[in-house]
Protein backbone atom coordinates (compact mmCIF):
# COMPACT_ATOMS: atom_id res chain seq x y z
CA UNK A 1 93.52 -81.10 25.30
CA UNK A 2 93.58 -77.53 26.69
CA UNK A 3 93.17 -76.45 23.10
CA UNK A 4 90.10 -78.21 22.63
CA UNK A 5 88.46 -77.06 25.68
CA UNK A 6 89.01 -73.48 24.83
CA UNK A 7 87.42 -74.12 21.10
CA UNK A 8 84.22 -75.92 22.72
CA UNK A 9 83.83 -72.87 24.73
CA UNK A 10 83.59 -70.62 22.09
CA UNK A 11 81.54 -72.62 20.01
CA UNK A 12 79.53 -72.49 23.03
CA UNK A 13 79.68 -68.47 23.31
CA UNK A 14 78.73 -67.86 19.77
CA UNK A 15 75.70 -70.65 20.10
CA UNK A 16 74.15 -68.55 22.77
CA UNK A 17 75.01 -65.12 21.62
CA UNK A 18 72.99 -66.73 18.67
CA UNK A 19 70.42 -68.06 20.34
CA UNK A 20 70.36 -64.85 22.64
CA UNK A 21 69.57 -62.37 19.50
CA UNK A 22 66.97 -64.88 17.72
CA UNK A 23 65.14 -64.52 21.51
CA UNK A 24 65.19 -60.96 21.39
CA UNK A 25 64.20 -60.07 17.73
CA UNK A 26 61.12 -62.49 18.41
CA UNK A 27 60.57 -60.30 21.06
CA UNK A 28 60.91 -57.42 19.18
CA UNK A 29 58.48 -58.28 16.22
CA UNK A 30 55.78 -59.51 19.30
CA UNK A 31 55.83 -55.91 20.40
CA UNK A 32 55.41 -54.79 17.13
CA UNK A 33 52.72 -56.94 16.38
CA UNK A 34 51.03 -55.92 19.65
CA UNK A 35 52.20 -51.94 19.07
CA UNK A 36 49.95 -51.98 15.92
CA UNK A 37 47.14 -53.50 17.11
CA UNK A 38 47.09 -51.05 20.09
CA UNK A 39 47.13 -48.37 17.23
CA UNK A 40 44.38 -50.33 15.20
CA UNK A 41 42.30 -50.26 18.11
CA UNK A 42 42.77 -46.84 19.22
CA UNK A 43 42.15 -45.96 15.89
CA UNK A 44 39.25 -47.50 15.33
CA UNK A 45 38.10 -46.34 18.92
CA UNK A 46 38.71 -42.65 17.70
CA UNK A 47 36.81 -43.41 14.60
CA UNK A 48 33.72 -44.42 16.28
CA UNK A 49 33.91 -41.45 18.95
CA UNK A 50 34.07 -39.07 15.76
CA UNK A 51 31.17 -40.67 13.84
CA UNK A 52 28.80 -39.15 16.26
CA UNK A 53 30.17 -35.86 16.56
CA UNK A 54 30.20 -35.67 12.84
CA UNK A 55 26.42 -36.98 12.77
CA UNK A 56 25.86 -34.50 15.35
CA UNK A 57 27.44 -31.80 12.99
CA UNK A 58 25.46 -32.79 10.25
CA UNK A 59 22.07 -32.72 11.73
CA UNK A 60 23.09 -29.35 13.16
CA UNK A 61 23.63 -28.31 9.87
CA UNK A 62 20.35 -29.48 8.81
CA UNK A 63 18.78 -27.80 11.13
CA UNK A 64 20.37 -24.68 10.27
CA UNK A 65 19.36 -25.08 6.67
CA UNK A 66 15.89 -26.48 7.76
CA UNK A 67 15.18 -22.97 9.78
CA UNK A 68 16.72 -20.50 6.53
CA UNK A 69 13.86 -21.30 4.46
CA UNK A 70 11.46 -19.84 6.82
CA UNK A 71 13.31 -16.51 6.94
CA UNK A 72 13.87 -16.22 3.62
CA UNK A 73 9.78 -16.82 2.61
CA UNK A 74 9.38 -14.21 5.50
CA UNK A 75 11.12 -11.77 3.70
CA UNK A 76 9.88 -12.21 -0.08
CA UNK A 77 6.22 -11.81 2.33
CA UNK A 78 7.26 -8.67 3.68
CA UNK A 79 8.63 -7.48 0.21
CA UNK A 80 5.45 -8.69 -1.43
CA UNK A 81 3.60 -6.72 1.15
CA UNK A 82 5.35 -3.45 0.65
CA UNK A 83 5.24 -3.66 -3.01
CA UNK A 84 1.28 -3.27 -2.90
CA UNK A 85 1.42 -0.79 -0.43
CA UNK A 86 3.52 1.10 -2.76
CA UNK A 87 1.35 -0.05 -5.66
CA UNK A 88 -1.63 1.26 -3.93
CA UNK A 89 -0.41 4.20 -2.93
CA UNK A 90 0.51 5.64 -6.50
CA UNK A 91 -1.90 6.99 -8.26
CA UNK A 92 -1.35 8.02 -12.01
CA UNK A 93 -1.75 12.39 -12.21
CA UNK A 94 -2.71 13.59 -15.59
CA UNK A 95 -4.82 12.90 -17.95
CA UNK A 96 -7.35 9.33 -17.11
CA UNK A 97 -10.31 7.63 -18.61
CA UNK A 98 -13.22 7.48 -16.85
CA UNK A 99 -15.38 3.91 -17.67
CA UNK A 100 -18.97 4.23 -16.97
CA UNK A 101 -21.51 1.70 -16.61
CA UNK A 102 -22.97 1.92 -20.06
CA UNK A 103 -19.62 2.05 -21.17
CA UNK A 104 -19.45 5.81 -22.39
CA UNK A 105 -15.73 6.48 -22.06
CA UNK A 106 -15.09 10.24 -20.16
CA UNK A 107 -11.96 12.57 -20.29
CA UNK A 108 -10.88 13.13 -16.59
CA UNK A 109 -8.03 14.25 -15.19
CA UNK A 110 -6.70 13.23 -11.65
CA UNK A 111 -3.89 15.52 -9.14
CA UNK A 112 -2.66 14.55 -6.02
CA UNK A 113 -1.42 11.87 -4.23
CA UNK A 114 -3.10 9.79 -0.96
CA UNK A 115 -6.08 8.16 0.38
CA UNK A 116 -8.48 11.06 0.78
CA UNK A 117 -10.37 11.79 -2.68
CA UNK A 118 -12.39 14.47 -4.06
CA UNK A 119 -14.74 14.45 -6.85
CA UNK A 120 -15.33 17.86 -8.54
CA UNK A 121 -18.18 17.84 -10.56
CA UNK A 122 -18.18 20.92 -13.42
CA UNK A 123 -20.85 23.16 -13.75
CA UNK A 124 -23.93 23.08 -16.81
CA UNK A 125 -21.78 24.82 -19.63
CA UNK A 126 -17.99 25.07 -18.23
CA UNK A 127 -15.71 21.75 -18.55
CA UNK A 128 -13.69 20.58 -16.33
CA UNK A 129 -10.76 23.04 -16.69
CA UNK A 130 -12.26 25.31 -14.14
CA UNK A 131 -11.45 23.11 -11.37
CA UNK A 132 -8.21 22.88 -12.15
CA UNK A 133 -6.79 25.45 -10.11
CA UNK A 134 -8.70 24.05 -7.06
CA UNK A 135 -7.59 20.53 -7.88
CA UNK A 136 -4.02 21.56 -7.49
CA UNK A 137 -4.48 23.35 -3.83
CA UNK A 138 -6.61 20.17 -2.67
CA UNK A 139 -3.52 17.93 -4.14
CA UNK A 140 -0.62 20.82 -2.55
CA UNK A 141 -2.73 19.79 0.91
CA UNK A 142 -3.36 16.30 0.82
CA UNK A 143 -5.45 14.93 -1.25
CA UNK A 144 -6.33 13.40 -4.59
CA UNK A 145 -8.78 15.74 -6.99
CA UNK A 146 -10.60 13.80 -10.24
CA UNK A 147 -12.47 15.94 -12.45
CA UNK A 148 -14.06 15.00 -15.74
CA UNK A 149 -16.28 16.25 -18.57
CA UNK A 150 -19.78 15.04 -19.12
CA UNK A 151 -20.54 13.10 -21.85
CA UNK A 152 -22.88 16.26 -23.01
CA UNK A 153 -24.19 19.56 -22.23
CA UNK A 154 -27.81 18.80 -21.57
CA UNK A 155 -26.91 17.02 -18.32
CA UNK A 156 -28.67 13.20 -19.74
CA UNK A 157 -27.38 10.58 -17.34
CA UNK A 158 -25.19 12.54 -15.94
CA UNK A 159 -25.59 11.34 -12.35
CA UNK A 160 -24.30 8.04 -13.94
CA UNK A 161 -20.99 10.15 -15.54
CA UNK A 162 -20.52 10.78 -11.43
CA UNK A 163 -20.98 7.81 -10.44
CA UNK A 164 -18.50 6.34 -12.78
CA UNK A 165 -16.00 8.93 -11.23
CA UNK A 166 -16.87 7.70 -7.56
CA UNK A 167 -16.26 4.07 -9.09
CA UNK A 168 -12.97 4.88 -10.46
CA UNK A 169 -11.96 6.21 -6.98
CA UNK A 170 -12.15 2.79 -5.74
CA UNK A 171 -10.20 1.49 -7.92
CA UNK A 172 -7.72 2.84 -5.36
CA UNK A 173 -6.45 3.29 -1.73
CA UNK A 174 -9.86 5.45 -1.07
CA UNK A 175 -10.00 6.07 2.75
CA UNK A 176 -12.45 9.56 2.22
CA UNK A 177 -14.42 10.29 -0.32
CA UNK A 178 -16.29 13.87 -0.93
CA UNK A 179 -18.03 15.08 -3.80
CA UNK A 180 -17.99 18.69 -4.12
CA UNK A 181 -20.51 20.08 -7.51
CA UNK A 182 -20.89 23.27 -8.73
CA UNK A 183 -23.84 24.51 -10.32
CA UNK A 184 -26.56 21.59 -11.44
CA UNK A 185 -23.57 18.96 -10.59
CA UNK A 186 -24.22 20.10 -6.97
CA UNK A 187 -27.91 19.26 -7.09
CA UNK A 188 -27.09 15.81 -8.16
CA UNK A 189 -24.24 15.32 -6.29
CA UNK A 190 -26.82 15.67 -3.35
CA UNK A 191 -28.69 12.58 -5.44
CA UNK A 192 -25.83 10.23 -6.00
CA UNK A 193 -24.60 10.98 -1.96
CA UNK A 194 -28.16 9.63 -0.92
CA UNK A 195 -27.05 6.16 -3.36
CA UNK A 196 -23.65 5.64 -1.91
CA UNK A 197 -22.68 4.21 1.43
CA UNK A 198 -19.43 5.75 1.77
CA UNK A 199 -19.03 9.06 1.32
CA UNK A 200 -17.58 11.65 3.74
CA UNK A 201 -19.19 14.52 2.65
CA UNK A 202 -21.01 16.47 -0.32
CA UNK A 203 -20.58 20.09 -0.51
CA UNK A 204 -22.81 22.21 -3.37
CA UNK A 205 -21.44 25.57 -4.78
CA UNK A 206 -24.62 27.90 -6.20
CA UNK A 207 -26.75 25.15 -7.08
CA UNK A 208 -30.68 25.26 -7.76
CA UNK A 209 -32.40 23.41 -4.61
CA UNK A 210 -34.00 21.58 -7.92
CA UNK A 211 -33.21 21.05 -11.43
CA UNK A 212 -35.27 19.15 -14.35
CA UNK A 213 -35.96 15.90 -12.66
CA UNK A 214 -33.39 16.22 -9.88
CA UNK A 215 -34.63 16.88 -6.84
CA UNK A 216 -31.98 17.53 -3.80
CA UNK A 217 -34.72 18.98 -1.70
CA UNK A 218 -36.48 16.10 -1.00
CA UNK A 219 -32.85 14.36 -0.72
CA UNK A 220 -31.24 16.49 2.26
CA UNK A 221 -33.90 15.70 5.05
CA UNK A 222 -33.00 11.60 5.33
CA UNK A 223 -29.23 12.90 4.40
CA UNK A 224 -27.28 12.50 7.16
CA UNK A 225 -23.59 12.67 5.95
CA UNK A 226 -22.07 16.49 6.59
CA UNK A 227 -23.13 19.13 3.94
CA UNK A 228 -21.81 21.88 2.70
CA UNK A 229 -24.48 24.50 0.92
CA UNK A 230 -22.45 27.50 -0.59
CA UNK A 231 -23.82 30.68 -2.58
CA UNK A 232 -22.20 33.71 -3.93
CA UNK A 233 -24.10 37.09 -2.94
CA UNK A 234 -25.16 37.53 -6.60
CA UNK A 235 -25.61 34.47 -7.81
CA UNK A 236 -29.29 34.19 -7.86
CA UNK A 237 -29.32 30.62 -5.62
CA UNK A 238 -28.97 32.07 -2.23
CA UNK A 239 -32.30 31.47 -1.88
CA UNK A 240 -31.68 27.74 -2.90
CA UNK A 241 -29.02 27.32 -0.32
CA UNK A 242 -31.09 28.65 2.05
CA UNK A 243 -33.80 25.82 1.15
CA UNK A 244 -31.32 23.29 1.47
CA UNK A 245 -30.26 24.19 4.67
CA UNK A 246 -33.14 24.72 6.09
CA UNK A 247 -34.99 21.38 4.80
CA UNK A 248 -31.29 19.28 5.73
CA UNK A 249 -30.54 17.19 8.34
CA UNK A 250 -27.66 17.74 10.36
CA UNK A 251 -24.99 17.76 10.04
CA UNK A 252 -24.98 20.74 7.98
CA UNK A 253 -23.57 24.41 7.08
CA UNK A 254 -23.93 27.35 4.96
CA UNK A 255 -22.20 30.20 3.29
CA UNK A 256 -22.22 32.99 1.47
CA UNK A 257 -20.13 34.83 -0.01
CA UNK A 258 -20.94 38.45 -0.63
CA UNK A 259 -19.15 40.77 -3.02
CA UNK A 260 -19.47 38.24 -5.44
CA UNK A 261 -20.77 38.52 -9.04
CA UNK A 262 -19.49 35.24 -10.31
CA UNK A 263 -21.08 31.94 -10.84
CA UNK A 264 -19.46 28.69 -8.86
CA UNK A 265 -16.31 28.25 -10.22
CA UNK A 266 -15.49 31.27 -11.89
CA UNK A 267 -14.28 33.57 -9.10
CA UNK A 268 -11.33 31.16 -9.62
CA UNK A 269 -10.44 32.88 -12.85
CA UNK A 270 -11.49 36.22 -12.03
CA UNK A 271 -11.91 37.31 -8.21
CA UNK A 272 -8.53 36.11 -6.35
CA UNK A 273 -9.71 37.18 -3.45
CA UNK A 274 -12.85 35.28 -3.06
CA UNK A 275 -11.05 32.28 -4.86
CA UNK A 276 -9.48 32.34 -1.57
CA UNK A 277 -12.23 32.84 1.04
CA UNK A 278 -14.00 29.81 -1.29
CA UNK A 279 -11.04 27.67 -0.90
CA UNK A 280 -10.76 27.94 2.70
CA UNK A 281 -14.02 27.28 3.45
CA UNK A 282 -13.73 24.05 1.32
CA UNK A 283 -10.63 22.98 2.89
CA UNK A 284 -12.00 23.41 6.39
CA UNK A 285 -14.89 21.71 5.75
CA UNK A 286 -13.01 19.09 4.05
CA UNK A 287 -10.40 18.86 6.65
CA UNK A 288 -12.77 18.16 9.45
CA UNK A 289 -14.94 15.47 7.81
């Protein structure tokens, strides 16, 4: 009998050692069960959080990309802009054509770089070589010097050949604009000034007060842009200059320059030192026009 007790109590022992370790690895797949739901949830909680941070990102980003465009039109403007500026601002030196109305093409030739312009209009019989030395002092101080030959010698239309100069100035950056003649160009630069609405000044080197049907004396009363009437001594057109200033309306100045046996322009080429006490009085005028 005692045998048999002892067996029963074993089968006993095992039975709820058994029963003991099916409990607890139920209880250890629950937890597990409930461990990775926590984690599904907690996932899926993080997950939603970072959805809006990322949407935030990405319409930040938008924005960023939203606001380059802007700048970068900005600065193709500003390029754009400088580019005329510096297309404006150069002017081809050397050797030009000069397009006038009746489409007669003329030889000019332009020195200098800027925005203030001069015109120099050649005397009756000398072409427009012998303003070339002048051309290159007004470029050395500032401004831009055309000249240009006439389409002839016997002076036809030749108000329109200056003109068509003036015109091609404007085909620029032309802030001033004088006209400085010599000779019979003088007398008509005094005509053409009266037709324009913009120029600075007009300045006449030894020119007749009147020649064929030109007639500056009648022009200079109603004239009231500055003038400029210049003679040499032994010219023969003091007198003339004297007319002009006289009959002109202010403003207005005169000069002459004695010790002088040259005609307009030539004292360039063969008196040096009244080709200098010319040029300054051309400069100053110009300068403070």
């Amino acid at each position: 009998m005692g045998g048999k007790k002892v067996m029963l109590k074993l089968r006993i022992l095992k039975f709820s050692i058994v029963l003991i370790t099916v409990l607890l690895s139920a209880g250890f797949l629950i937890s597990c069960v409930n461990l990775k739901n926590t984690t599904a949830v907690r996932e899926t909680e993080q997950v939603a959080q970072s959805e809006p941070e990322q949407q935030t990102a990405v319409e930040e980003g938008t924005t960023t990309e939203t606001k380059a465009p802007p700048e970068t039109t900005a600065a193709i403007e500003t390029e754009t802009t400088e580019t005329i500026e510096e297309t404006l601002e150069t002017i081809q030196n050397g050797e030009v054509t000069i397009l006038t109305d009746d489409e007669i093409e003329l030889n000019g030739n332009v020195f200098g770089q800027g925005t203030k312009w001069v015109v120099l209009a050649p005397p009756d019989i000398i072409p427009q070589i012998g303003w070339f030395k002048f051309a290159e002092i007004l470029a050395d101080n500032g401004y831009v010097a055309v000249t240009f030959d006439y389409r002839g010698f016997l002076f036809e239309n030749s108000d329109k050949d200056i003109e068509a100069a003036i015109s091609y100035t404007r085909q620029h950056n032309c802030d001033k604009l004088f006209l400085i003649g010599a000779g019979r160009s003088g007398t008509e630069s005094i005509i053409v000034s009266n037709r324009q609405d913009d120029i600075s000044g007009v300045v006449t080197l030894t020119s007749p007060a009147k020649a064929g049907n030109y007639d500056a004396l009648s022009i200079v009363p109603n004239l009231n842009i500055p003038k400029l009437f210049i003679a040499t001594a032994d010219s023969g057109y003091v007198e003339d200059a004297n007319q002009l200033y006289e009959a002109a309306a202010e403003p207005k100045q005169i000069e002459i320059i004695e010790n002088s046996s040259q005609l307009d322009i030539g004292c360039f080429d063969h008196e040096p030192e009244n080709a200098l006490i010319l040029t300054n009085i051309m400069l100053d005028f110009l300068d403070n026009n």
